[in-house]
PDB file of N, CA and C in Angstrom:
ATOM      1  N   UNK A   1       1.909  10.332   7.538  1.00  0.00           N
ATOM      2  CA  UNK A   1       3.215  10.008   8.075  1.00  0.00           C
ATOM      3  C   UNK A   1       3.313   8.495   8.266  1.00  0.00           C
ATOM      4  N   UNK A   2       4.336   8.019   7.950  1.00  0.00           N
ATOM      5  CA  UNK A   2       4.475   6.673   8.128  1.00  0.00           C
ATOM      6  C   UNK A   2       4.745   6.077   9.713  1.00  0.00           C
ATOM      7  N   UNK A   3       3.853   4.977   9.937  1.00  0.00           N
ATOM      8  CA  UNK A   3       3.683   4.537  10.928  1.00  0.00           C
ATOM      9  C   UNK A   3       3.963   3.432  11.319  1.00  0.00           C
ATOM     10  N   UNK A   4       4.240   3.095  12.974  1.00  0.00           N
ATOM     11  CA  UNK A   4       4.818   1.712  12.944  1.00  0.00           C
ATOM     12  C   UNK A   4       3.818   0.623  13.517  1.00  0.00           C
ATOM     13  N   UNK A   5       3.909  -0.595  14.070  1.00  0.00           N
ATOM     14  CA  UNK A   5       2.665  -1.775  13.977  1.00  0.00           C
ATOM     15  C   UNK A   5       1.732  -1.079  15.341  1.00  0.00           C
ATOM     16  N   UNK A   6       2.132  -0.653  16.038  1.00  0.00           N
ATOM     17  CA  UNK A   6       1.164  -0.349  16.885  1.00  0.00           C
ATOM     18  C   UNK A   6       0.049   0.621  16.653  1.00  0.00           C
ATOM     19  N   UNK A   7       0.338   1.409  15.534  1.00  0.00           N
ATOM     20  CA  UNK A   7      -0.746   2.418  15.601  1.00  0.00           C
ATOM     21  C   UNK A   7      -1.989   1.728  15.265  1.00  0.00           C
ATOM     22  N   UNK A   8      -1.735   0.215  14.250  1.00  0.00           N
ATOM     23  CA  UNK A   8      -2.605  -0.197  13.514  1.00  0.00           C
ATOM     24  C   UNK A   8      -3.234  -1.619  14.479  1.00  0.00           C
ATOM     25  N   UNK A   9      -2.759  -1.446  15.681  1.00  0.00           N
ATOM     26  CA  UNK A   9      -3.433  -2.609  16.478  1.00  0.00           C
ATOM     27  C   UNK A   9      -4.634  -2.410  16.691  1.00  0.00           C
ATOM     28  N   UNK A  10      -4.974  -3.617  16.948  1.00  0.00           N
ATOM     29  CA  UNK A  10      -6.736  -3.752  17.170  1.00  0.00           C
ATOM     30  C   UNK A  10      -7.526  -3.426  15.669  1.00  0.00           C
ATOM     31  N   UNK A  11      -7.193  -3.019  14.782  1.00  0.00           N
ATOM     32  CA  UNK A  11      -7.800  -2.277  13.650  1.00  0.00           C
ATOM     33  C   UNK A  11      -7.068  -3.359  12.317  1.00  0.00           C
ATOM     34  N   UNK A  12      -8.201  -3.212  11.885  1.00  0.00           N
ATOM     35  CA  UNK A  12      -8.036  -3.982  10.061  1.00  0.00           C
ATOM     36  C   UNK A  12      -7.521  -2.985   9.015  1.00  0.00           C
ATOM     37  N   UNK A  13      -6.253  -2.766   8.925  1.00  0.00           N
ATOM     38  CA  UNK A  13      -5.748  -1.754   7.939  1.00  0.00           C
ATOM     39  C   UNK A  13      -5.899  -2.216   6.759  1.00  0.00           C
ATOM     40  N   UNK A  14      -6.227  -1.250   5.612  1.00  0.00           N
ATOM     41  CA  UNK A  14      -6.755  -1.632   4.400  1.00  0.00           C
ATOM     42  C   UNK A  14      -5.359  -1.567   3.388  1.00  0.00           C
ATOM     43  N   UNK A  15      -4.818  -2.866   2.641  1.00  0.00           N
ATOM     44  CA  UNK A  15      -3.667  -3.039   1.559  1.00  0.00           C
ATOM     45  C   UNK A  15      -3.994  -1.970   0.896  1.00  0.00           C
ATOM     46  N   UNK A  16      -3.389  -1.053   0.078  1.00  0.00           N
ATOM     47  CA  UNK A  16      -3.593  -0.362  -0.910  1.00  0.00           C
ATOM     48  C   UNK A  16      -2.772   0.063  -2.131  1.00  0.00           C
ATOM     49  N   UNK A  17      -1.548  -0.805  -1.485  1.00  0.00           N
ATOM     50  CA  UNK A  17      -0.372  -0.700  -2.895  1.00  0.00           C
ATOM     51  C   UNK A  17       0.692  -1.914  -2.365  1.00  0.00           C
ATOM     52  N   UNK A  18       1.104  -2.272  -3.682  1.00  0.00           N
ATOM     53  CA  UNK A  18       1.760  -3.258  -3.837  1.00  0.00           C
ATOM     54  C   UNK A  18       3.145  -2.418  -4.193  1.00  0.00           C
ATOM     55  N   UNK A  19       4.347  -2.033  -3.556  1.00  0.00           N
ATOM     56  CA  UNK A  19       5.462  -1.550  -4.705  1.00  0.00           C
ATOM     57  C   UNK A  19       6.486  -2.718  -5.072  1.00  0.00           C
ATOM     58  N   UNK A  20       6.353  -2.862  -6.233  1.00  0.00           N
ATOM     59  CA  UNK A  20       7.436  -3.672  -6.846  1.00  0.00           C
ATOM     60  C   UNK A  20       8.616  -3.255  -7.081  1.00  0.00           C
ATOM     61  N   UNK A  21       8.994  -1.872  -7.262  1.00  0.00           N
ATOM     62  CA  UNK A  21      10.400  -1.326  -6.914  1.00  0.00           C
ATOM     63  C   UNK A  21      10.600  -0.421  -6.066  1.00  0.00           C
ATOM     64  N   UNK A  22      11.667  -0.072  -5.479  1.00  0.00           N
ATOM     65  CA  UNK A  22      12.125   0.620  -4.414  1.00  0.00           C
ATOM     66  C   UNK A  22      11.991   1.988  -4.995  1.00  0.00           C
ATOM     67  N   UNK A  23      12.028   2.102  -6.200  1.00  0.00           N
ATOM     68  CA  UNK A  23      11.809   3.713  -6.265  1.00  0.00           C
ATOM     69  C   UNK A  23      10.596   4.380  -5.946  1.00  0.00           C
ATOM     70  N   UNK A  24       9.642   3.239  -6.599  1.00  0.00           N
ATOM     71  CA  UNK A  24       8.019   3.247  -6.572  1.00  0.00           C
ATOM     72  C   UNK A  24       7.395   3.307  -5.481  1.00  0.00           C
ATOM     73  N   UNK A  25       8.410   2.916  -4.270  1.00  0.00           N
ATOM     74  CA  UNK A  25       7.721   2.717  -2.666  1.00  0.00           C
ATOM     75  C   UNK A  25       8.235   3.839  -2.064  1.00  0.00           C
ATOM     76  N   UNK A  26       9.477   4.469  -2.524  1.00  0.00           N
ATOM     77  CA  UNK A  26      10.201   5.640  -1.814  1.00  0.00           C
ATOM     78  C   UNK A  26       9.444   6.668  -2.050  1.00  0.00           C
ATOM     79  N   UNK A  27       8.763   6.452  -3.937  1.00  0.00           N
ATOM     80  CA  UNK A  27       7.972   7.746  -4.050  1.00  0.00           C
ATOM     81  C   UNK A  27       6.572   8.107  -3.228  1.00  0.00           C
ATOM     82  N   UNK A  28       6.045   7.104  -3.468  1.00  0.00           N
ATOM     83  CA  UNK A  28       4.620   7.083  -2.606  1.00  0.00           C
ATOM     84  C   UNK A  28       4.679   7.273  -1.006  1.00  0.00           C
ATOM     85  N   UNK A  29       6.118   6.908  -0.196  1.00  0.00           N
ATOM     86  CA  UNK A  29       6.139   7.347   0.844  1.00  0.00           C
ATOM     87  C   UNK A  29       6.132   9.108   0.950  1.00  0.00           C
ATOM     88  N   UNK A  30       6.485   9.423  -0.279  1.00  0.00           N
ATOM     89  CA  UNK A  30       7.000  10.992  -0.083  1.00  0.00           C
ATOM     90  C   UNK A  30       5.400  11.788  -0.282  1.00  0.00           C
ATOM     91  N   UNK A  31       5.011  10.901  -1.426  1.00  0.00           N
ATOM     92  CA  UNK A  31       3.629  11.738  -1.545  1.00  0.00           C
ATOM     93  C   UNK A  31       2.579  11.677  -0.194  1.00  0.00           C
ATOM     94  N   UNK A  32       2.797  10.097   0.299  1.00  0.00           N
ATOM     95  CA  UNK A  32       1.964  10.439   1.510  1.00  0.00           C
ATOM     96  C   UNK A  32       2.337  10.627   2.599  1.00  0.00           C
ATOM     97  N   UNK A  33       3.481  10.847   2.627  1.00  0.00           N
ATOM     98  CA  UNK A  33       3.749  12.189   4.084  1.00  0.00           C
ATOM     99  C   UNK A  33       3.665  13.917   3.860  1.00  0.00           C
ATOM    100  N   UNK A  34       3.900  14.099   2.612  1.00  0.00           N
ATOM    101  CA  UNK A  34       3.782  15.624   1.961  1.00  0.00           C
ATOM    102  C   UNK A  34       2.239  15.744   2.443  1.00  0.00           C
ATOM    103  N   UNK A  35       1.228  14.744   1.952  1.00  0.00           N
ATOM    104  CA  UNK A  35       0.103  14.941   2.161  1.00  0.00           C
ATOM    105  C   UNK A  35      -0.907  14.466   3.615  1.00  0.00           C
ATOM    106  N   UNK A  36       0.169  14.038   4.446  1.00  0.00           N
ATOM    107  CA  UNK A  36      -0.233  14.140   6.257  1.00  0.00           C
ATOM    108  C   UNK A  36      -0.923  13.041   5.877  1.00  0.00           C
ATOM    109  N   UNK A  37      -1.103  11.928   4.903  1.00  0.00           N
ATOM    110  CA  UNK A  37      -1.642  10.728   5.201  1.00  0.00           C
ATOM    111  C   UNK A  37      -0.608   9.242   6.278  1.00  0.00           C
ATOM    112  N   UNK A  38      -1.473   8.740   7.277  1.00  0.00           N
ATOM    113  CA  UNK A  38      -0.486   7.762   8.024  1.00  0.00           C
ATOM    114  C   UNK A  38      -0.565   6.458   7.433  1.00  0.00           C
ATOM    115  N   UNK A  39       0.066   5.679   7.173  1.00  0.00           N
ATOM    116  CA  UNK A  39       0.323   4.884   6.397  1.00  0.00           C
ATOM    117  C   UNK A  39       1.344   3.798   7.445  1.00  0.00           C
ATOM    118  N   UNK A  40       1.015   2.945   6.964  1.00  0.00           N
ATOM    119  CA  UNK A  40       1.974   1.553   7.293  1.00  0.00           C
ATOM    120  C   UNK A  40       2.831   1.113   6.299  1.00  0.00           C
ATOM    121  N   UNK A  41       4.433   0.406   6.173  1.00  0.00           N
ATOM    122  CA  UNK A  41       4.607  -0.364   5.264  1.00  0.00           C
ATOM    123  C   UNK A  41       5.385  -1.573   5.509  1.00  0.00           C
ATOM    124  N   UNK A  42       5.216  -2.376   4.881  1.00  0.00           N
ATOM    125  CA  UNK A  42       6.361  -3.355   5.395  1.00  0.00           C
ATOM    126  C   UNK A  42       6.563  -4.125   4.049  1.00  0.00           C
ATOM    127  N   UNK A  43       7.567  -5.133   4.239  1.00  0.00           N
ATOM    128  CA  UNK A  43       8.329  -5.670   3.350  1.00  0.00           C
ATOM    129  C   UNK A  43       7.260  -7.520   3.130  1.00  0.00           C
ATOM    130  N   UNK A  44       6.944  -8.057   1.921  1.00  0.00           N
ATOM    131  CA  UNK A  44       6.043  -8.853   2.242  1.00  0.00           C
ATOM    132  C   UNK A  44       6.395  -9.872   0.659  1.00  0.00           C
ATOM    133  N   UNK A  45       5.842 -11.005   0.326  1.00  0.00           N
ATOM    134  CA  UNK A  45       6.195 -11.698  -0.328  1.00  0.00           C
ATOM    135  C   UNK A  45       4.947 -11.601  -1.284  1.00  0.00           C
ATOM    136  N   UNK A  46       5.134 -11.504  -3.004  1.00  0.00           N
ATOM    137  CA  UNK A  46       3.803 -11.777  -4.060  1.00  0.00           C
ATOM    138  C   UNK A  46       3.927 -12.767  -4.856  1.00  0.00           C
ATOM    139  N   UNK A  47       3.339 -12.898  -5.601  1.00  0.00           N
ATOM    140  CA  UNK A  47       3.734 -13.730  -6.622  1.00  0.00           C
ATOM    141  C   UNK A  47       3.254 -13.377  -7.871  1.00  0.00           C
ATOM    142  N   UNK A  48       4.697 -12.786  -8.694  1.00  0.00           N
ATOM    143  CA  UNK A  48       4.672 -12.649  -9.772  1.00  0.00           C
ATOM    144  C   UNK A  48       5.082 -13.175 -11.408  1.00  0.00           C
ATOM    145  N   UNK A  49       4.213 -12.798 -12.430  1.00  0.00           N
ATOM    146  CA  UNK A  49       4.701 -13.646 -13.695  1.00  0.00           C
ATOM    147  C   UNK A  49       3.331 -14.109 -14.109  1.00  0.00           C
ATOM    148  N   UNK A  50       3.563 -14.142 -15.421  1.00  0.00           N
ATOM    149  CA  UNK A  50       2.469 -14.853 -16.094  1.00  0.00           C
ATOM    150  C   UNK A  50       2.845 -16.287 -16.848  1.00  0.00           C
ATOM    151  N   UNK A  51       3.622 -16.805 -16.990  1.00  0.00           N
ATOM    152  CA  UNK A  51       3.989 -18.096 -17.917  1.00  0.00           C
ATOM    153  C   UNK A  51       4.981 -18.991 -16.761  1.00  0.00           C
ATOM    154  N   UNK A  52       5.857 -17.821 -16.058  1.00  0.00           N
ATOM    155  CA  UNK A  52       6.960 -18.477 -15.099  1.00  0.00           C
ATOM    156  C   UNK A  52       6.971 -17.740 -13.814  1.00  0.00           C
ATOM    157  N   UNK A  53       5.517 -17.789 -13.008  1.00  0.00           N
ATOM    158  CA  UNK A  53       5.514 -17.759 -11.679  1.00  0.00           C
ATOM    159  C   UNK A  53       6.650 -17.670 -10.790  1.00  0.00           C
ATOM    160  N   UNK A  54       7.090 -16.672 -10.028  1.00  0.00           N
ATOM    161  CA  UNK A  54       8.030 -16.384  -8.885  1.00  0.00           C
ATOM    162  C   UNK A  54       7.777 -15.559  -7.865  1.00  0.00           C
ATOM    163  N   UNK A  55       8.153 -16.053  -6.761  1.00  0.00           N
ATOM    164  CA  UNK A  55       7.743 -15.251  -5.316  1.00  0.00           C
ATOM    165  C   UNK A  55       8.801 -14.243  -5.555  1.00  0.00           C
ATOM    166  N   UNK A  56       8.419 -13.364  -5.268  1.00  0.00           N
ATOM    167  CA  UNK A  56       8.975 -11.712  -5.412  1.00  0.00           C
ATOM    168  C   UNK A  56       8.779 -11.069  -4.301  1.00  0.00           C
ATOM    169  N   UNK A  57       9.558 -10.075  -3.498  1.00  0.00           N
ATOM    170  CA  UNK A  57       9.241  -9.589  -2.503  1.00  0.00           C
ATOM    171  C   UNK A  57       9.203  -8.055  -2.901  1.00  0.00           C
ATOM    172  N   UNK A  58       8.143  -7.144  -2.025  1.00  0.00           N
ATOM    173  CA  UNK A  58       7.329  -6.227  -2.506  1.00  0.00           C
ATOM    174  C   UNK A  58       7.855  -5.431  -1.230  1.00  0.00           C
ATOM    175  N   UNK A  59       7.143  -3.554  -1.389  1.00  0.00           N
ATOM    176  CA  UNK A  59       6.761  -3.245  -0.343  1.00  0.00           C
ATOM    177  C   UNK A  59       5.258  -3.044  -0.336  1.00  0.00           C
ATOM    178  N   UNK A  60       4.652  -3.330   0.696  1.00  0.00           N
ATOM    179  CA  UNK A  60       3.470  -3.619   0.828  1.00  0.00           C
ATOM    180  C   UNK A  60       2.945  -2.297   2.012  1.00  0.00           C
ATOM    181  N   UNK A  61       1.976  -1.215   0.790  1.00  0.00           N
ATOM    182  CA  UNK A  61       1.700  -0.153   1.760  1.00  0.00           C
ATOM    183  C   UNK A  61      -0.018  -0.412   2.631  1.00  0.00           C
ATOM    184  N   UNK A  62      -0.377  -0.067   4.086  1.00  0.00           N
ATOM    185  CA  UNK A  62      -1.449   0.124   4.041  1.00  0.00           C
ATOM    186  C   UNK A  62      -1.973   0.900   5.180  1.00  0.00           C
ATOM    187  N   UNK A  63      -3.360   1.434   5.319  1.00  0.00           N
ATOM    188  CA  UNK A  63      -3.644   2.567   5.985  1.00  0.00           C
ATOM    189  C   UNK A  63      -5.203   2.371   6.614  1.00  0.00           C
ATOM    190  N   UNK A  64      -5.444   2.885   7.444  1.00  0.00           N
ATOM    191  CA  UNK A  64      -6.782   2.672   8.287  1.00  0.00           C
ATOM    192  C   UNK A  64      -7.979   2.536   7.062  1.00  0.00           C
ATOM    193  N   UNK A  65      -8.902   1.828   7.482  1.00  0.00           N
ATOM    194  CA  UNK A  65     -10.098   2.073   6.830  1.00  0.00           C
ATOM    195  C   UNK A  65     -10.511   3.291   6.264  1.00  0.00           C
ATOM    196  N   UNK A  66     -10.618   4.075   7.215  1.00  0.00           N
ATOM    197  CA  UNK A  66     -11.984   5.296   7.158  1.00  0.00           C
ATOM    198  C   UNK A  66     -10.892   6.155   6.432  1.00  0.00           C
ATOM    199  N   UNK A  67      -9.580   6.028   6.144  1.00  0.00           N
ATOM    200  CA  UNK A  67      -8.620   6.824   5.194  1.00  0.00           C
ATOM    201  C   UNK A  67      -8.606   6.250   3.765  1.00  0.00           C
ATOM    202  N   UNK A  68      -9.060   4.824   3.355  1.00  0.00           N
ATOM    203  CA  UNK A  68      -8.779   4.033   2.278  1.00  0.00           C
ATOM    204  C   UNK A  68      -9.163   5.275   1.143  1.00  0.00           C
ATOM    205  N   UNK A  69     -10.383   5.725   0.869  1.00  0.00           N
ATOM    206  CA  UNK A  69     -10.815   6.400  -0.179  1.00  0.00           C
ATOM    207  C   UNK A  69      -9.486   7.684  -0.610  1.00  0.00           C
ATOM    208  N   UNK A  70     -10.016   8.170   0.387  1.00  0.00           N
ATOM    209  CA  UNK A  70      -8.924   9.276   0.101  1.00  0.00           C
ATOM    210  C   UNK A  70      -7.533   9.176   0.076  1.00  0.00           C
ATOM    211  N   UNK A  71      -6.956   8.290   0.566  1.00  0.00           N
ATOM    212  CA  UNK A  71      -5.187   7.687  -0.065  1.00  0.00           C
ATOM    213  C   UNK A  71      -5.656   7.456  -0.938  1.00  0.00           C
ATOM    214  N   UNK A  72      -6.723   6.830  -1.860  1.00  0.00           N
ATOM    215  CA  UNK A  72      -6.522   6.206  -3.032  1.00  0.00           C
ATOM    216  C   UNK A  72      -6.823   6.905  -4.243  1.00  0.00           C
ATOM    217  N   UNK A  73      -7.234   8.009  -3.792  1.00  0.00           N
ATOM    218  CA  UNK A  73      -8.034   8.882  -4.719  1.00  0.00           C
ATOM    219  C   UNK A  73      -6.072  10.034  -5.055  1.00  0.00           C
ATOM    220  N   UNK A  74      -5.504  10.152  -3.903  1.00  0.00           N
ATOM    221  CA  UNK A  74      -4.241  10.690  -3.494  1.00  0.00           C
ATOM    222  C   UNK A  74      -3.583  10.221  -4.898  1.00  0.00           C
ATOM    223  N   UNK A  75      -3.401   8.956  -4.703  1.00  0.00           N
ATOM    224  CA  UNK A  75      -2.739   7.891  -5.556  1.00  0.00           C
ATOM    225  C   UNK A  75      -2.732   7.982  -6.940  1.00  0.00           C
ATOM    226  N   UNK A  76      -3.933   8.647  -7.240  1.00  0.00           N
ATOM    227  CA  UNK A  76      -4.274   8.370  -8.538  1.00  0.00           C
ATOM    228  C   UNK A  76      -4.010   9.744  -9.214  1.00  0.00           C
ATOM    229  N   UNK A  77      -4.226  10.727  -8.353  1.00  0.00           N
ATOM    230  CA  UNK A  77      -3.981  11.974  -8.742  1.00  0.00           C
ATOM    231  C   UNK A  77      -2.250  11.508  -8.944  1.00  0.00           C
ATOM    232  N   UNK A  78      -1.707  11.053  -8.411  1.00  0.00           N
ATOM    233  CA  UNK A  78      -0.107  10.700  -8.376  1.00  0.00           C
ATOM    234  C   UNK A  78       0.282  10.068  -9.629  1.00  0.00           C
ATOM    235  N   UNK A  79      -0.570   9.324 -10.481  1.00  0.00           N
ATOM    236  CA  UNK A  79      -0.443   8.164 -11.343  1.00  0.00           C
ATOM    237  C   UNK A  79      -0.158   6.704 -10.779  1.00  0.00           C
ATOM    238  N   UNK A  80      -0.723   6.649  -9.764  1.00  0.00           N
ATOM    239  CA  UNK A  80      -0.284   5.459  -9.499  1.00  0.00           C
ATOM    240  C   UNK A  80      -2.164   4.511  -9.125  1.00  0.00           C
ATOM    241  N   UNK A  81      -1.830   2.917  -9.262  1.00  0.00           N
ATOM    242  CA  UNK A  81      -2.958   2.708  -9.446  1.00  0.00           C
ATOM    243  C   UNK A  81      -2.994   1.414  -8.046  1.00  0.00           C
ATOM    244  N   UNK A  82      -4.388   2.306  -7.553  1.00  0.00           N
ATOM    245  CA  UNK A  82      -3.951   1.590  -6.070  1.00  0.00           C
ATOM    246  C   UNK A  82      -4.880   0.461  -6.157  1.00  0.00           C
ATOM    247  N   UNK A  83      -4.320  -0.552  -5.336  1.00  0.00           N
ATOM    248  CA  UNK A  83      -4.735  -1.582  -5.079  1.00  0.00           C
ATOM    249  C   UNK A  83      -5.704  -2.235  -4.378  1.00  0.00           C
ATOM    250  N   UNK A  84      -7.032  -3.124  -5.746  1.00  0.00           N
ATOM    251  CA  UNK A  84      -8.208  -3.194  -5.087  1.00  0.00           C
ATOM    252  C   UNK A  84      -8.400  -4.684  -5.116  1.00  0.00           C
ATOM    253  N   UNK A  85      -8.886  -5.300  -3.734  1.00  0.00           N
ATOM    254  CA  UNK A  85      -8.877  -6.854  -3.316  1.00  0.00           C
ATOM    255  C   UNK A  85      -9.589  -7.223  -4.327  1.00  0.00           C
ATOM    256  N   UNK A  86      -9.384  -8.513  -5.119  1.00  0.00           N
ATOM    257  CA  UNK A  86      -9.913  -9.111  -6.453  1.00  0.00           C
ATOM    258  C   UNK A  86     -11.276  -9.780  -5.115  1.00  0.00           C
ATOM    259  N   UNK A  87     -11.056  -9.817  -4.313  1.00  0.00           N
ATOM    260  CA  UNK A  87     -12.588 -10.570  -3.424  1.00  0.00           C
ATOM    261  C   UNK A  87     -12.551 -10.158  -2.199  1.00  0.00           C
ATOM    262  N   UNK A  88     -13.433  -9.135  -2.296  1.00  0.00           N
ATOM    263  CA  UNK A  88     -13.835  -8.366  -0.560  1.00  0.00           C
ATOM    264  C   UNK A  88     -14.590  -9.163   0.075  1.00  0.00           C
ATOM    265  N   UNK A  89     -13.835  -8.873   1.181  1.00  0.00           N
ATOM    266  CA  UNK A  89     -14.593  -9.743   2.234  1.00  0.00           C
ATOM    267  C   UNK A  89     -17.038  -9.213   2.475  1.00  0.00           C
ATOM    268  N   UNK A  90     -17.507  -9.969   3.125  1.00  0.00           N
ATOM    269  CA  UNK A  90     -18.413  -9.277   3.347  1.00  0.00           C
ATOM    270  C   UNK A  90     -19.180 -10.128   4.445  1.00  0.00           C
TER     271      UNK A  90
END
């Protein structure tokens, strides 16, 4: 179920999708409330393009740690390809 900033206080919620269109963010909200996953989203700025760079604004989904695997595994069963940090922290 989608959740609002407090659930995720104190806690490092893990990014896990980038949606670049509104259909793409409406859908994934549906799959992960059908499937009782809690989720965060908010509205956030990327930067997209390969030759002609532009800030683009996204919806930006993300969800507790100890849930990351399994939303993402969710995701994929969905066709969708979730989003992994090009440099994890450590």
């Amino acid at each position: 179920m989608r959740q609002e900033a407090p659930f995720f206080e104190g806690k490092d919620p893990a990014l896990i999708y980038i949606a670049k269109k509104l259909k793409d963010a409406l859908r994934l909200e549906s799959v992960f409330t059908e499937a009782g996953v809690d989720y965060g989203v908010e509205a956030d700025e990327y930067r997209g393009g390969f030759i002609f760079q532009t800030t683009r604004v996204g919806a930006f989904f993300y969800v507790l740690p100890e849930a990351a695997q399994a939303a993402r595994e969710l995701m994929q069963r969905n066709r969708y390809r979730p989003y992994i940090d090009p440099a994890p922290q450590q």
